[in-house]
N, C-alpha and C. Protein backbone atom coordinates (compact mmCIF):
# COMPACT_ATOMS: atom_id res chain seq x y z
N UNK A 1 -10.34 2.62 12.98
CA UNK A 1 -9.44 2.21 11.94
C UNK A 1 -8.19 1.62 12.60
N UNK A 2 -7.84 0.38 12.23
CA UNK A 2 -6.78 0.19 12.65
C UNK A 2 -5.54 0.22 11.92
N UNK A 3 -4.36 0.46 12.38
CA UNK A 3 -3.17 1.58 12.19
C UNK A 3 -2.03 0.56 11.78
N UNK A 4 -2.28 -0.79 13.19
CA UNK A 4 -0.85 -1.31 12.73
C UNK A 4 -1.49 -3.08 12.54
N UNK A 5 -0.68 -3.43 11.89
CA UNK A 5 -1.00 -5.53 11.96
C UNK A 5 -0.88 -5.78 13.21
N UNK A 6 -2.21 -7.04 13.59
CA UNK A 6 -2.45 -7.23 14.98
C UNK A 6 -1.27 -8.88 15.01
N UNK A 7 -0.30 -8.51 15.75
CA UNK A 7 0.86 -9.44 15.33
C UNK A 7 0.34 -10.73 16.09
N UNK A 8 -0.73 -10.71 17.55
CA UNK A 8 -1.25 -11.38 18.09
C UNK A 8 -2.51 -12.37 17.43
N UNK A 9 -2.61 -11.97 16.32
CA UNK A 9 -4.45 -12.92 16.05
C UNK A 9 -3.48 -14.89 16.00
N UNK A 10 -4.69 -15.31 16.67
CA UNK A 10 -3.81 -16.91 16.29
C UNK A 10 -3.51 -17.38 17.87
N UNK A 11 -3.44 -15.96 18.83
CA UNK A 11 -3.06 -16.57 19.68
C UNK A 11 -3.86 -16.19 20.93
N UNK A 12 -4.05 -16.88 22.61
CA UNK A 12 -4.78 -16.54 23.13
C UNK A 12 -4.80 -15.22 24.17
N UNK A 13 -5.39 -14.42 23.85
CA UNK A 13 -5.72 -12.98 24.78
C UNK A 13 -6.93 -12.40 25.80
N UNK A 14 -6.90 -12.44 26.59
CA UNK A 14 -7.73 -12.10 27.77
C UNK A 14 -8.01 -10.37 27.41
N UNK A 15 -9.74 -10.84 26.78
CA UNK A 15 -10.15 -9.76 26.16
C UNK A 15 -10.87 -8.83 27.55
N UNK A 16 -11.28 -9.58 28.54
CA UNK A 16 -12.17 -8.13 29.32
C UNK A 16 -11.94 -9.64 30.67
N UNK A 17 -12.12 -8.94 31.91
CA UNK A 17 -12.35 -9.52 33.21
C UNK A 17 -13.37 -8.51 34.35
N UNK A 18 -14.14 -9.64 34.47
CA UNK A 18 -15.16 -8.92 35.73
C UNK A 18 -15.58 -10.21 37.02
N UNK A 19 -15.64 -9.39 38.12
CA UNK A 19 -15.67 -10.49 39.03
C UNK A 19 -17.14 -11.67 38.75
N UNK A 20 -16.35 -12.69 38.42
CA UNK A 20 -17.00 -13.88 37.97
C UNK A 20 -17.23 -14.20 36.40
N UNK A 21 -16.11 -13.72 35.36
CA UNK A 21 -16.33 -14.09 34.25
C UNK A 21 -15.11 -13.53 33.58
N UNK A 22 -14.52 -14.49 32.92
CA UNK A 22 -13.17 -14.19 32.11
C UNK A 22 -13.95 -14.56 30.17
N UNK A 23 -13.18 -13.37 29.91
CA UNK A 23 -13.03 -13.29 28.19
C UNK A 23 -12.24 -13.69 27.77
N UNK A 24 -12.15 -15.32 27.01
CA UNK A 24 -10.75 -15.13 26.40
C UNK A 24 -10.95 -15.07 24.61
N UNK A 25 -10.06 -14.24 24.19
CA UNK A 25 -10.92 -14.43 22.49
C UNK A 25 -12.00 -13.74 22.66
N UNK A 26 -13.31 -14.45 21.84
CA UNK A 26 -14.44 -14.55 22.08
C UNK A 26 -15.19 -15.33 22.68
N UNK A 27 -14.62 -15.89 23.69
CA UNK A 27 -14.89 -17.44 24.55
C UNK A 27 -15.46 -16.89 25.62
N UNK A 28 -16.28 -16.80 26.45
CA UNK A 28 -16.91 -16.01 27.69
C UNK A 28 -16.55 -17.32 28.98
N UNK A 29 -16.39 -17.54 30.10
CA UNK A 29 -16.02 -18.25 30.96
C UNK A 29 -16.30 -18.17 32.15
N UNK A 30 -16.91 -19.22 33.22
CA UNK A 30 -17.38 -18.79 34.19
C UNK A 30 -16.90 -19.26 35.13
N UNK A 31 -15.45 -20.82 34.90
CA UNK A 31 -14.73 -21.24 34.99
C UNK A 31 -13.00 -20.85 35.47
N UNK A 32 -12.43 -21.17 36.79
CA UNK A 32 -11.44 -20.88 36.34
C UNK A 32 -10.66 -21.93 35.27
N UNK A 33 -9.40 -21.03 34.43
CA UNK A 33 -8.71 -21.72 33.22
C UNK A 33 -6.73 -21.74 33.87
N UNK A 34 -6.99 -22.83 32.91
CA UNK A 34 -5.57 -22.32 33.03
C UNK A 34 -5.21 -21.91 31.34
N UNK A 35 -4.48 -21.08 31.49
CA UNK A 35 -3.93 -20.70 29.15
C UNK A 35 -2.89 -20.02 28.99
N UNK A 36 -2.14 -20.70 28.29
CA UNK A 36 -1.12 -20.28 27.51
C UNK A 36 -1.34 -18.93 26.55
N UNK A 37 -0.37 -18.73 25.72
CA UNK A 37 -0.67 -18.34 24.14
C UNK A 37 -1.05 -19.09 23.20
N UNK A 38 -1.18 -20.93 23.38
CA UNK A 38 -1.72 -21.28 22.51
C UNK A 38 -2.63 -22.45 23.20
N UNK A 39 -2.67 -22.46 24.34
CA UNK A 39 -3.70 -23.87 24.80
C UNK A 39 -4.69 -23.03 25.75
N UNK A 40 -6.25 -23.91 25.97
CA UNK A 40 -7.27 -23.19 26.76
C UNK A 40 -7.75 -24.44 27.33
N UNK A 41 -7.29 -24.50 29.20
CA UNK A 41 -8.06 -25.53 29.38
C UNK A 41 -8.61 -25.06 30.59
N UNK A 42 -10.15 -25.09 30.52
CA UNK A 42 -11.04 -24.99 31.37
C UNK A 42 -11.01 -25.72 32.73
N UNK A 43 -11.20 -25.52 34.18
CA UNK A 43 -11.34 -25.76 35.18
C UNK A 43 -12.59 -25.93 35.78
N UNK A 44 -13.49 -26.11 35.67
CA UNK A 44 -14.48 -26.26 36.78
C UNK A 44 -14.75 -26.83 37.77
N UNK A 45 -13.52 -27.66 37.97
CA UNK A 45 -13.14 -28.47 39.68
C UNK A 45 -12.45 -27.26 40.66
N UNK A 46 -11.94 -26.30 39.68
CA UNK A 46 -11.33 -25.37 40.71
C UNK A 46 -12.29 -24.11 41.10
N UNK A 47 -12.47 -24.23 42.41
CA UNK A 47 -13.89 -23.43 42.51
C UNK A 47 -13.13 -22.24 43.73
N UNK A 48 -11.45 -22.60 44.35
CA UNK A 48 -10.81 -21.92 45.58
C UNK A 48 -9.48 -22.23 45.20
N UNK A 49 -8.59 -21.61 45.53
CA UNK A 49 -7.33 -21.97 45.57
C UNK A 49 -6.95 -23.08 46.51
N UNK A 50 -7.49 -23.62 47.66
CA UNK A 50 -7.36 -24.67 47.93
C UNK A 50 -7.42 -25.82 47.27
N UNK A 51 -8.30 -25.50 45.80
CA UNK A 51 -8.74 -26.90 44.99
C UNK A 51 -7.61 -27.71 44.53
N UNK A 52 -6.39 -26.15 44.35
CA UNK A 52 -4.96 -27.10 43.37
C UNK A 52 -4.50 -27.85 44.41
N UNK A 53 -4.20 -28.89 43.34
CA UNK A 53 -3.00 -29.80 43.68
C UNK A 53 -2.32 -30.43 42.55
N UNK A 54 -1.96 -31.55 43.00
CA UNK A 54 -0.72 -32.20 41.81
C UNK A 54 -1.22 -32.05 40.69
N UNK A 55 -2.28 -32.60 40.67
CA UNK A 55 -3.27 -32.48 38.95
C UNK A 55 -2.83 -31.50 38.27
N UNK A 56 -3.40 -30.55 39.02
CA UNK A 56 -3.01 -28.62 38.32
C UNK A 56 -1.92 -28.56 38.07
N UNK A 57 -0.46 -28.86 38.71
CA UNK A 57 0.45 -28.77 38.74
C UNK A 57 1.26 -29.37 37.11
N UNK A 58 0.95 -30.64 37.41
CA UNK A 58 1.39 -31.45 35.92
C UNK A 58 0.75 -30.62 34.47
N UNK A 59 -0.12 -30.69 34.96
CA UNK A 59 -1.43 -30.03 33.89
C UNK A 59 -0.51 -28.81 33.23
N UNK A 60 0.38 -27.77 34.44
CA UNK A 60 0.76 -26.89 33.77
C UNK A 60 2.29 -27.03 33.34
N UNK A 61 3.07 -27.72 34.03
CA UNK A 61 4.09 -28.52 33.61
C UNK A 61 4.37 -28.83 32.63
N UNK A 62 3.22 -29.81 31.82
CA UNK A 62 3.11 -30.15 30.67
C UNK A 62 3.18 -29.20 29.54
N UNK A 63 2.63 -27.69 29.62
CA UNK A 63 2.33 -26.73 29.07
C UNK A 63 4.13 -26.05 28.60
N UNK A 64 4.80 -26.29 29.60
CA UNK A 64 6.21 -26.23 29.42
C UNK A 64 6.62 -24.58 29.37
N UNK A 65 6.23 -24.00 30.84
CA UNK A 65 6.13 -22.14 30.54
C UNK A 65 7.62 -21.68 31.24
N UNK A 66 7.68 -20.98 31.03
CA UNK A 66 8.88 -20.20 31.69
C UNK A 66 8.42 -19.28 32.94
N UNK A 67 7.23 -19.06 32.87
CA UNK A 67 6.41 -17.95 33.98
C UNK A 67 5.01 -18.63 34.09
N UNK A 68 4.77 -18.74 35.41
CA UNK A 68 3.16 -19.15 35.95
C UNK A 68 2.67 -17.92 36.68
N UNK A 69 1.79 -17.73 36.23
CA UNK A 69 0.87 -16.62 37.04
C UNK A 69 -0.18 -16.84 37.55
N UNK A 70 -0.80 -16.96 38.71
CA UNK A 70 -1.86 -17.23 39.37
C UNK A 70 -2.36 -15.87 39.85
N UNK A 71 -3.60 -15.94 39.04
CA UNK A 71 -4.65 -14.66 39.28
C UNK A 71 -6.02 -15.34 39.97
N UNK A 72 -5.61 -15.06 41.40
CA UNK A 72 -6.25 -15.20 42.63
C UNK A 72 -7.67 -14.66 42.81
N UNK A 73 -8.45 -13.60 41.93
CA UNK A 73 -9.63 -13.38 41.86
C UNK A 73 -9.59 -11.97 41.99
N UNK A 74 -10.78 -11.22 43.08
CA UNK A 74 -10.51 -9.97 42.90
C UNK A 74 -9.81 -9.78 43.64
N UNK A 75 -9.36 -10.04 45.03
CA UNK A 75 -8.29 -9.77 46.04
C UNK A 75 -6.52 -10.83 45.82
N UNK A 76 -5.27 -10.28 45.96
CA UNK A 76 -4.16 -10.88 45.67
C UNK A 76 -3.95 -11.73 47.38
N UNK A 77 -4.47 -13.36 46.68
CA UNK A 77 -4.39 -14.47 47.70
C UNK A 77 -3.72 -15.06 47.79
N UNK A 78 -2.20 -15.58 48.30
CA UNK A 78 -1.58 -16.51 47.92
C UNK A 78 -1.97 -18.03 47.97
N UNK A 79 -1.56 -18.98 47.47
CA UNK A 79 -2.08 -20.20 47.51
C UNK A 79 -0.96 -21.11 48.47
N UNK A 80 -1.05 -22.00 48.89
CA UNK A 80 -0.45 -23.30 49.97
C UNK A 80 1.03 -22.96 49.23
N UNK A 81 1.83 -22.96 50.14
CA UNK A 81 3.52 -22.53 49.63
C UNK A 81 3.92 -23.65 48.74
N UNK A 82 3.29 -24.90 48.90
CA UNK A 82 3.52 -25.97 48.01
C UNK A 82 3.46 -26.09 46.55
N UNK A 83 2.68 -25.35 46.51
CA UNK A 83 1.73 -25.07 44.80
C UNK A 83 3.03 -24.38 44.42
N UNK A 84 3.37 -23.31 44.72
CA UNK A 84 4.53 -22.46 43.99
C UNK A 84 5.57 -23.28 43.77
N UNK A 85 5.76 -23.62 44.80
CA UNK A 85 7.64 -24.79 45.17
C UNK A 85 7.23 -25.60 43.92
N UNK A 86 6.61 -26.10 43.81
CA UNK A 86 6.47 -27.33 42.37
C UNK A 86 7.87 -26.25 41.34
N UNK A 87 6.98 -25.38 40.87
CA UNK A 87 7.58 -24.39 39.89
C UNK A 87 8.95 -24.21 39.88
N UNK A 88 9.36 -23.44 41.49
CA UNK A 88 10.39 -22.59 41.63
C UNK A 88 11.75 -23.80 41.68
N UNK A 89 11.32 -25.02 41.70
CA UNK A 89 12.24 -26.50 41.90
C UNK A 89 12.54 -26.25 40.63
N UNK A 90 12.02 -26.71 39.63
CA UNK A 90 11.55 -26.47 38.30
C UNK A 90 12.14 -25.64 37.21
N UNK A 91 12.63 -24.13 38.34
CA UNK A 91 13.66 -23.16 37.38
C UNK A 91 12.66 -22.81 36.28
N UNK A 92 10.90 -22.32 36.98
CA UNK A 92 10.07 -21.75 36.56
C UNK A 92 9.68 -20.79 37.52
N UNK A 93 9.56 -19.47 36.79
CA UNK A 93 9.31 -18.18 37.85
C UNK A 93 7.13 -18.53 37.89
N UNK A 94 7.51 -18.22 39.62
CA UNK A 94 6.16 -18.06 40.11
C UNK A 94 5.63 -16.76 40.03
N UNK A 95 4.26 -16.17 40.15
CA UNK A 95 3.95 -14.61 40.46
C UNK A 95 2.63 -15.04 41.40
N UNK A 96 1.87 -14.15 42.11
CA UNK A 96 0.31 -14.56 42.40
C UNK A 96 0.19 -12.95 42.58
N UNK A 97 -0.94 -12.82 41.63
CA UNK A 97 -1.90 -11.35 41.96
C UNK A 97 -3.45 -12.01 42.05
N UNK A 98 -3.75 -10.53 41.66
CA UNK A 98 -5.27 -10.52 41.68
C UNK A 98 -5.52 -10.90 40.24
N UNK A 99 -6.62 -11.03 39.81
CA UNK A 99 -6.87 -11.61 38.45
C UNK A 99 -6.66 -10.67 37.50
N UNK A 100 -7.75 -9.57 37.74
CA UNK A 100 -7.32 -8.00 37.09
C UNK A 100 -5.52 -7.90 36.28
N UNK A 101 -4.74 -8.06 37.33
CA UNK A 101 -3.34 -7.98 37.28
C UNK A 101 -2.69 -8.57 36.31
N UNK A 102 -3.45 -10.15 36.93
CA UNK A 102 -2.82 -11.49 36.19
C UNK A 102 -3.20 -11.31 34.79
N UNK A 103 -4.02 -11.00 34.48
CA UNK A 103 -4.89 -11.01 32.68
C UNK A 103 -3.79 -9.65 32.19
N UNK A 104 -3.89 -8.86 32.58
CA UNK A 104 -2.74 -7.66 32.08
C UNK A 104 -1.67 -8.09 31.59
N UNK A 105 -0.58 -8.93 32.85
CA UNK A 105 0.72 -9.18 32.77
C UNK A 105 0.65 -10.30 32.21
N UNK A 106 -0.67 -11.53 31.59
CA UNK A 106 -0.37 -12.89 30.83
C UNK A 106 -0.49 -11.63 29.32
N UNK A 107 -1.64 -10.64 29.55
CA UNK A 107 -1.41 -10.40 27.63
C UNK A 107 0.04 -9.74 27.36
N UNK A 108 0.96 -8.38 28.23
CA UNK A 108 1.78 -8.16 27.45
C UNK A 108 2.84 -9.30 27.40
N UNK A 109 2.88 -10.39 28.19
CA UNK A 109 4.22 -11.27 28.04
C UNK A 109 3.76 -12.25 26.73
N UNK A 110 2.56 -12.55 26.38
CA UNK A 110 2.23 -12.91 25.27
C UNK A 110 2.88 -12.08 24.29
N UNK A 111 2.26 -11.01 24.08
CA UNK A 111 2.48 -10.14 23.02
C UNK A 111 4.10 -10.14 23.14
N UNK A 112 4.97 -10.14 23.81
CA UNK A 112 6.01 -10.18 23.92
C UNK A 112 6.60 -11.86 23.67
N UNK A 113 5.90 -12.65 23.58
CA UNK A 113 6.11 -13.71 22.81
C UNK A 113 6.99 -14.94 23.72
N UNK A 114 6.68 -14.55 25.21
CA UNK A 114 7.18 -15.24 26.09
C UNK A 114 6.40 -16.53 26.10
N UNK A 115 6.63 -17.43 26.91
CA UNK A 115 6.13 -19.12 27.31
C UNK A 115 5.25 -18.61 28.74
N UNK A 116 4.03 -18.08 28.82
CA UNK A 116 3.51 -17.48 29.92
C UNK A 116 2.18 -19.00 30.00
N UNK A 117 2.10 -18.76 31.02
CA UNK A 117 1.29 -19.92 31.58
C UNK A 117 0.17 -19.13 32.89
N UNK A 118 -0.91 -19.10 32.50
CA UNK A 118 -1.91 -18.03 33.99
C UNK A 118 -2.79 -19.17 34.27
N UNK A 119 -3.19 -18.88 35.51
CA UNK A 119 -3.69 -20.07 35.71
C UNK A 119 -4.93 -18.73 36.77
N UNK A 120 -5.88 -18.59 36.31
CA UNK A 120 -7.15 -17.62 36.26
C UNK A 120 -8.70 -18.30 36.93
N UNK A 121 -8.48 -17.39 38.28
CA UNK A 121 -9.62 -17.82 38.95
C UNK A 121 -10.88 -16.58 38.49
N UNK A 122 -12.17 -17.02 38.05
CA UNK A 122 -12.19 -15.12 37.86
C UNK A 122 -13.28 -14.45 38.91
């Protein structure tokens, strides 16, 4: 039974993560994504963190977040110091965990109604 209004429906939530498959919604993924609270865009060029570059970069730019999170997979990897610097120029906070992590800390800053931007290898 549920108790209280789900203040979240409408928007996007990272329902379950296992190594090699992200839930978002009811969307199953085998892909890394990058997603907001309200945009879902699939990756399948990104197969390593070496893959980003400028592309990715604009891609999330465009998205216009206040926080980027890069969830690195099952181990916390950092990516080329370059990838971050885009951001931190930007007067956008960087993070990099493990994916596990990253899906945690993109749902409560959602639910908290922040401009969160993850960018999810899984």
């Amino acid at each position: 039974m549920r108790f209280t209004q789900d203040a979240t429906s409408g928007v996007n939530l990272i329902r379950s993560y296992t190594q090699g498959a992200l839930r978002v919604n009811d969307q199953q993924l085998t892909s890394a994504i990058i997603v907001t609270a309200s945009e879902l865009l699939v990756q399948p060029e990104l197969r390593a963190l070496g893959d980003l570059g400028g592309e990715h970069v604009a891609r999330i730019l465009a998205l216009e977040p206040e926080l980027v999170i890069l969830g690195s997979g099952v181990r916390q990897v950092f990516p080329d110091a370059s990838f971050g610097t885009h951001f931190l120029k930007a007067g956008i906070g960087f993070e990099v965990m493990d994916t596990g992590a990253a899906c945690r800390t993109f749902n409560v800053l959602v639910a908290e109604q922040r401009r969160a931007a993850a960018v999810l290898f899984p």
